[in-house]
C-alpha atoms as a PDB file:
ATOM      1  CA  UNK A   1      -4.714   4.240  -7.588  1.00  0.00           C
ATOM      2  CA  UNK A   2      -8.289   3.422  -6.932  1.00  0.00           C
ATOM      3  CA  UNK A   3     -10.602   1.745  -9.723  1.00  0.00           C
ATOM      4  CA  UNK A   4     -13.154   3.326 -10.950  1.00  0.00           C
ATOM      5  CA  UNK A   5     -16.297   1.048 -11.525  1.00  0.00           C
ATOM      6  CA  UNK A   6     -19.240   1.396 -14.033  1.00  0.00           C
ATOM      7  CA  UNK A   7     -20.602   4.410 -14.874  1.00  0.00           C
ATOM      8  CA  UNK A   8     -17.999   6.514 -13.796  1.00  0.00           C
ATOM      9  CA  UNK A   9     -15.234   4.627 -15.186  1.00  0.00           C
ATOM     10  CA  UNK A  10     -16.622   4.782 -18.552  1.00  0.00           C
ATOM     11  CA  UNK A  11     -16.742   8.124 -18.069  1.00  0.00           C
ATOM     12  CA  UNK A  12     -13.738   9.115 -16.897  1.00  0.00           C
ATOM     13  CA  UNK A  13     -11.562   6.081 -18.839  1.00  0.00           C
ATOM     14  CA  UNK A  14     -13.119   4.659 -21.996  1.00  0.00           C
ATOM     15  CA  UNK A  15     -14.305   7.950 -23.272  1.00  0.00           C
ATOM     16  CA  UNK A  16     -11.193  10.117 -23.165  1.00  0.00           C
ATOM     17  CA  UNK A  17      -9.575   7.163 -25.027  1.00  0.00           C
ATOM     18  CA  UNK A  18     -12.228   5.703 -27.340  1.00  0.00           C
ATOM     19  CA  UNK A  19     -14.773   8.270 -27.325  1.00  0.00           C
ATOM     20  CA  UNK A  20     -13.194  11.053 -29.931  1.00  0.00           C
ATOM     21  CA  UNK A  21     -14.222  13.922 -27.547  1.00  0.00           C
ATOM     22  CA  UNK A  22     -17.331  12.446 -27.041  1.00  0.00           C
ATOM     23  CA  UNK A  23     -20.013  14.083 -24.810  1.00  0.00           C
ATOM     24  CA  UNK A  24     -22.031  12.337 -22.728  1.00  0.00           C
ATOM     25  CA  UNK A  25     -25.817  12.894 -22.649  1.00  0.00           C
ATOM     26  CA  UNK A  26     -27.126   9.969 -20.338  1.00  0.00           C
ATOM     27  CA  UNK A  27     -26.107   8.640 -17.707  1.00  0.00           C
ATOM     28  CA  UNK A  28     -28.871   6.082 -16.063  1.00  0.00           C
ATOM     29  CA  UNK A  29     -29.427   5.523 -12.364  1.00  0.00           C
ATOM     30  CA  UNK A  30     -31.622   3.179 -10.663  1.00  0.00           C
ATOM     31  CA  UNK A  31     -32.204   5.771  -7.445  1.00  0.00           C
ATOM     32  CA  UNK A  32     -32.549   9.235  -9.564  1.00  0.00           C
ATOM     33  CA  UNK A  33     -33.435   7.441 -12.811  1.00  0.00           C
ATOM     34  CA  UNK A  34     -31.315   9.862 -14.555  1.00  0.00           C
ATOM     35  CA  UNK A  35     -27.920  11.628 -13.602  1.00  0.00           C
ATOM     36  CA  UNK A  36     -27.174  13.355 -16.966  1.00  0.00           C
ATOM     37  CA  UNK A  37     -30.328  13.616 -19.286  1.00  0.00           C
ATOM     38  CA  UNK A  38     -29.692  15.994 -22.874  1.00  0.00           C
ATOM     39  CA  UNK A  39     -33.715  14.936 -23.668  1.00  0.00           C
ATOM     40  CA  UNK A  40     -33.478  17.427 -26.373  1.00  0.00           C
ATOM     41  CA  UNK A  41     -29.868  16.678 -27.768  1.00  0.00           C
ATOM     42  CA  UNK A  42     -31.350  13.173 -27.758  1.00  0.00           C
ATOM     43  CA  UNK A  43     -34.223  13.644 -30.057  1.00  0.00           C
ATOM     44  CA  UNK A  44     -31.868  15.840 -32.382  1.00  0.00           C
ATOM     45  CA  UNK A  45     -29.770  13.045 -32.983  1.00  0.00           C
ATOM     46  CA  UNK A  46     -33.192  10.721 -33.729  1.00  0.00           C
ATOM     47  CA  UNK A  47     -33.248   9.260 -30.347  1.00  0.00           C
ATOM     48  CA  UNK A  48     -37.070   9.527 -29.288  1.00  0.00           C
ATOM     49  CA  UNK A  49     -37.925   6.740 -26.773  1.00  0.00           C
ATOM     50  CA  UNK A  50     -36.589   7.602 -23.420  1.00  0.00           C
ATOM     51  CA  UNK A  51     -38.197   5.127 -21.719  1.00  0.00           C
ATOM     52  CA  UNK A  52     -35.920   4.378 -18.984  1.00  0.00           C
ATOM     53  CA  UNK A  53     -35.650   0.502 -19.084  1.00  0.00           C
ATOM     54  CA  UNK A  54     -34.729   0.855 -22.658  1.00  0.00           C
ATOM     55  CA  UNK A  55     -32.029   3.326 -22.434  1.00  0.00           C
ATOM     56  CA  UNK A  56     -28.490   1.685 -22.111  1.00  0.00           C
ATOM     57  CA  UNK A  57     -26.343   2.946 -18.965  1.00  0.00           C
ATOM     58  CA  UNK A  58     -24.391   5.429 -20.531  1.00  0.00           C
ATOM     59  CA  UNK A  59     -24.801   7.420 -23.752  1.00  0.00           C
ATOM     60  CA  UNK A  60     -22.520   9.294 -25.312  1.00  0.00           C
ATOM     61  CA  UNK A  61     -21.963  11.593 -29.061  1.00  0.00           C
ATOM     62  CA  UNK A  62     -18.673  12.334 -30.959  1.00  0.00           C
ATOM     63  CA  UNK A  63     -19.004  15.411 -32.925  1.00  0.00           C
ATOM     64  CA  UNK A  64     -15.737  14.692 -34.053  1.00  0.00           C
ATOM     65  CA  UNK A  65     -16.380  11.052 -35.457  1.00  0.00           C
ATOM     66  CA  UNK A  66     -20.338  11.598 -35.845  1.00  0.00           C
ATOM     67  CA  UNK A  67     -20.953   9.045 -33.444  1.00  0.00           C
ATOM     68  CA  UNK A  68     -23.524   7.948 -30.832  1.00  0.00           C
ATOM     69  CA  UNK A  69     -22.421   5.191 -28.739  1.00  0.00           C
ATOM     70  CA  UNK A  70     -24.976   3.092 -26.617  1.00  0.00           C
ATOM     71  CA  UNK A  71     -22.931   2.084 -23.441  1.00  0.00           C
ATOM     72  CA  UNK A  72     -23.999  -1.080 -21.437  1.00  0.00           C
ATOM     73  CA  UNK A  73     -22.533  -1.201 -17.766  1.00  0.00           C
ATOM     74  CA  UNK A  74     -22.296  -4.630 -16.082  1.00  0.00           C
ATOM     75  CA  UNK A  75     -22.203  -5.350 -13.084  1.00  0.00           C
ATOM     76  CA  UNK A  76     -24.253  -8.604 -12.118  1.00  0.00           C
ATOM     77  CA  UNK A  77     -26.004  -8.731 -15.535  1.00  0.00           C
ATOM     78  CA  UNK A  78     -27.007  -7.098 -18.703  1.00  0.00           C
ATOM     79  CA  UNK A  79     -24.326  -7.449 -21.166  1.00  0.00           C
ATOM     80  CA  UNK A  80     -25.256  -6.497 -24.840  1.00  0.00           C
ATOM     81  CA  UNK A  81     -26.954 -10.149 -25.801  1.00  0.00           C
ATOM     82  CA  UNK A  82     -28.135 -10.731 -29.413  1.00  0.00           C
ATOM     83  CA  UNK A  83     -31.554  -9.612 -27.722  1.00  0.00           C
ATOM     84  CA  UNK A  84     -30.003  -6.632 -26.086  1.00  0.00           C
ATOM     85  CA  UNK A  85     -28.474  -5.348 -29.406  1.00  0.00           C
ATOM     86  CA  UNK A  86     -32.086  -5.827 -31.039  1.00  0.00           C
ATOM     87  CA  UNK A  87     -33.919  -4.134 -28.624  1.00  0.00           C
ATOM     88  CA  UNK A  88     -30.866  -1.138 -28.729  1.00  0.00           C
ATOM     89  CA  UNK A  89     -31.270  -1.196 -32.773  1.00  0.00           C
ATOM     90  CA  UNK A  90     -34.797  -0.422 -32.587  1.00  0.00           C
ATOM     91  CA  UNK A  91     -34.341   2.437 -29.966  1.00  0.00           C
ATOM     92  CA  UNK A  92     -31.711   3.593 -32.144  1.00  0.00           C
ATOM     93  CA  UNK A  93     -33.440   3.000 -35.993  1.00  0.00           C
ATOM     94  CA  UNK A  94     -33.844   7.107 -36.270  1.00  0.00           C
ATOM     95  CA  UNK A  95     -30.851   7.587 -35.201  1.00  0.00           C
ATOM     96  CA  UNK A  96     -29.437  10.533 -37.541  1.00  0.00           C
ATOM     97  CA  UNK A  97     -25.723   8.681 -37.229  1.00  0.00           C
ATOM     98  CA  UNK A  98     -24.100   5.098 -36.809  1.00  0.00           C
ATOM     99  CA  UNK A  99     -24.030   3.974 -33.396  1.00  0.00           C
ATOM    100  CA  UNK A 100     -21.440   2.046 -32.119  1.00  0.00           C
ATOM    101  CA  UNK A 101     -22.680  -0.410 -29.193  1.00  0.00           C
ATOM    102  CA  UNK A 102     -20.415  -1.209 -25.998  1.00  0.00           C
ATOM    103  CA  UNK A 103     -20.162  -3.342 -23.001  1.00  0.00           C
ATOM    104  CA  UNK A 104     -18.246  -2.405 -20.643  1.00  0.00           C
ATOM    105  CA  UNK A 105     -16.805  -4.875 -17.616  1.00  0.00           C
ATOM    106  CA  UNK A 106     -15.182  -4.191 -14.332  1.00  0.00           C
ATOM    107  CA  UNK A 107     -12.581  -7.138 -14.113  1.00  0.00           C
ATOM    108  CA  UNK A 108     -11.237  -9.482 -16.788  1.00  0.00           C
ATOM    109  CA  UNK A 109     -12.922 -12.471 -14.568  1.00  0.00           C
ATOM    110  CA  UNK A 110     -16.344 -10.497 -15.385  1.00  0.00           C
ATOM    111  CA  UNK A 111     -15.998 -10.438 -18.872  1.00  0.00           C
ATOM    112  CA  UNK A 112     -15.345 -14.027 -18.794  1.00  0.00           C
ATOM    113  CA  UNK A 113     -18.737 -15.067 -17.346  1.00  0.00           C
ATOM    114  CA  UNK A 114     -20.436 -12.885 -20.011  1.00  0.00           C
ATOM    115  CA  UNK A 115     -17.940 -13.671 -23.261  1.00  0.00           C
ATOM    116  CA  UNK A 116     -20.118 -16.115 -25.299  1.00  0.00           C
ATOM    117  CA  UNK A 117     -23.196 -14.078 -24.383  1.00  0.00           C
ATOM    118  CA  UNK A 118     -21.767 -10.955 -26.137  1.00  0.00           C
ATOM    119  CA  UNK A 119     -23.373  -9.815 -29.497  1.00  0.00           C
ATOM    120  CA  UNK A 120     -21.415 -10.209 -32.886  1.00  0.00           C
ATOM    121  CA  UNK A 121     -20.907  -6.020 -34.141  1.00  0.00           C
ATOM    122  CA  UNK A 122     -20.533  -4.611 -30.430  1.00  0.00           C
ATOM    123  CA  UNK A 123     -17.186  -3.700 -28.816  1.00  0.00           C
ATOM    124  CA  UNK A 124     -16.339  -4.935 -24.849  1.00  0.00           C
ATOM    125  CA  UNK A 125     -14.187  -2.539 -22.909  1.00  0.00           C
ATOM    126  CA  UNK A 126     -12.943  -3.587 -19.530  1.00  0.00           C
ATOM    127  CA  UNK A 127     -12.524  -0.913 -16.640  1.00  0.00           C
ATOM    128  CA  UNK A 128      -9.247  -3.357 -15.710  1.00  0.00           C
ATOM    129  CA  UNK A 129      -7.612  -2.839 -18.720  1.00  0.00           C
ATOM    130  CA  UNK A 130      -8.872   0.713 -20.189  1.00  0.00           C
ATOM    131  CA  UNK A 131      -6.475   1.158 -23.182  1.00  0.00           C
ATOM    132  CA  UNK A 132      -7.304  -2.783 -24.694  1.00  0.00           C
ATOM    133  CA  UNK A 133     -11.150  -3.150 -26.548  1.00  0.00           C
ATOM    134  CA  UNK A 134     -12.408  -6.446 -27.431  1.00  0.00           C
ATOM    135  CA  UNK A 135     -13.914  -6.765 -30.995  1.00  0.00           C
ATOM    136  CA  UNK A 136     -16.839  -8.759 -31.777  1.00  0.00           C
ATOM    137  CA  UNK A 137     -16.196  -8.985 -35.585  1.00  0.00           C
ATOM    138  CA  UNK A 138     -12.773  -9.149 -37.770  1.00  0.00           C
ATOM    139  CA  UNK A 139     -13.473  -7.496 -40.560  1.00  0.00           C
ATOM    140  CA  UNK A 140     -12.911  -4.005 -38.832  1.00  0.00           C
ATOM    141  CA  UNK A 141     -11.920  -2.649 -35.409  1.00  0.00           C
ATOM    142  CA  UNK A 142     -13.779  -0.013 -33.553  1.00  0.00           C
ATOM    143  CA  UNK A 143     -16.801   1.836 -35.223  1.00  0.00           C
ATOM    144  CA  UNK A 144     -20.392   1.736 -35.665  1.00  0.00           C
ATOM    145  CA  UNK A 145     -21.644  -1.037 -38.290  1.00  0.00           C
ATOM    146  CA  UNK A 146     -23.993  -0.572 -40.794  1.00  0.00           C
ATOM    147  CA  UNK A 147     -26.191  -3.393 -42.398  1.00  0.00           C
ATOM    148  CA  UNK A 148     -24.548  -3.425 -45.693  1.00  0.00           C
ATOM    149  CA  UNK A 149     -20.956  -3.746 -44.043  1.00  0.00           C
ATOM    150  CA  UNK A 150     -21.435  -6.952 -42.055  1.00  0.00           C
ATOM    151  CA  UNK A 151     -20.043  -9.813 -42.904  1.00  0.00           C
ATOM    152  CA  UNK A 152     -22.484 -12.811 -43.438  1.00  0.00           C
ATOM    153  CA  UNK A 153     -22.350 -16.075 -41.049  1.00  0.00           C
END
């Protein structure tokens, strides 16, 4: 069976598991700047600023859960970085429900040259191994975090 890579993998693999029906309403591309765009679904759900270089790769919203999740694919670069999940958290401040925020990795051996870049309160997923998340936290496995639930340093 052929891999899937980036985009399309978290499309077709970490969603169907992890994504609780999830639909996806951007999907970023360098060429066409935008392969999926729901502008309008977007601003519903309080996200407003569409610039594209501030957009993650893939985004995505669970009726089911009440979820938006801000996808990061990497393939040279651009994991979600302390700075990353900043910059993510302001694009997301209006957002109407909690967001959960995701790398995602081709290979195991990518992961690795990103791991102690990754910011605490995101999840990793790895296109390699699609039914396994990484955690960045202990206190609780896969969801969006809000301030008054993280744990302090």
């Amino acid at each position: 069976m052929t891999q899937k890579t980036g985009r399309f993998a978290i499309i077709e693999q970490f969603l169907p598991v992890f994504g609780h029906t999830a639909e996806v309403l951007y999907v970023g591309d360098a060429e066409s700047r935008h392969k999926v765009f729901a502008k309008e679904r977007l601003a519903h759900l309080g996200i407003s600023d569409l610039s594209h270089g501030k957009l993650p790769d893939v985004i995505a919203y669970s009726r089911d859960k009440g979820w938006l999740y801000l996808i990061e694919a990497v393939q040279e670069c651009n994991p979600i970085t302390p700075e990353r999940l900043l910059e993510m958290k302001i694009l997301s401040q209006s957002c109407v429900c909690p967001v959960v925020y995701v790398t995602a990795f081709h290979t195991l051996d990518d992961f690795r040259l990103f791991a102690s870049q990754i910011a605490w309160e995101t999840e990793v997923w790895i296109a390699a191994r699609p039914e396994h998340l990484v955690h960045y936290n202990g206190d609780k496995f896969l969801g969006p975090y809000r301030p008054d639930e993280s744990v302090a340093d």
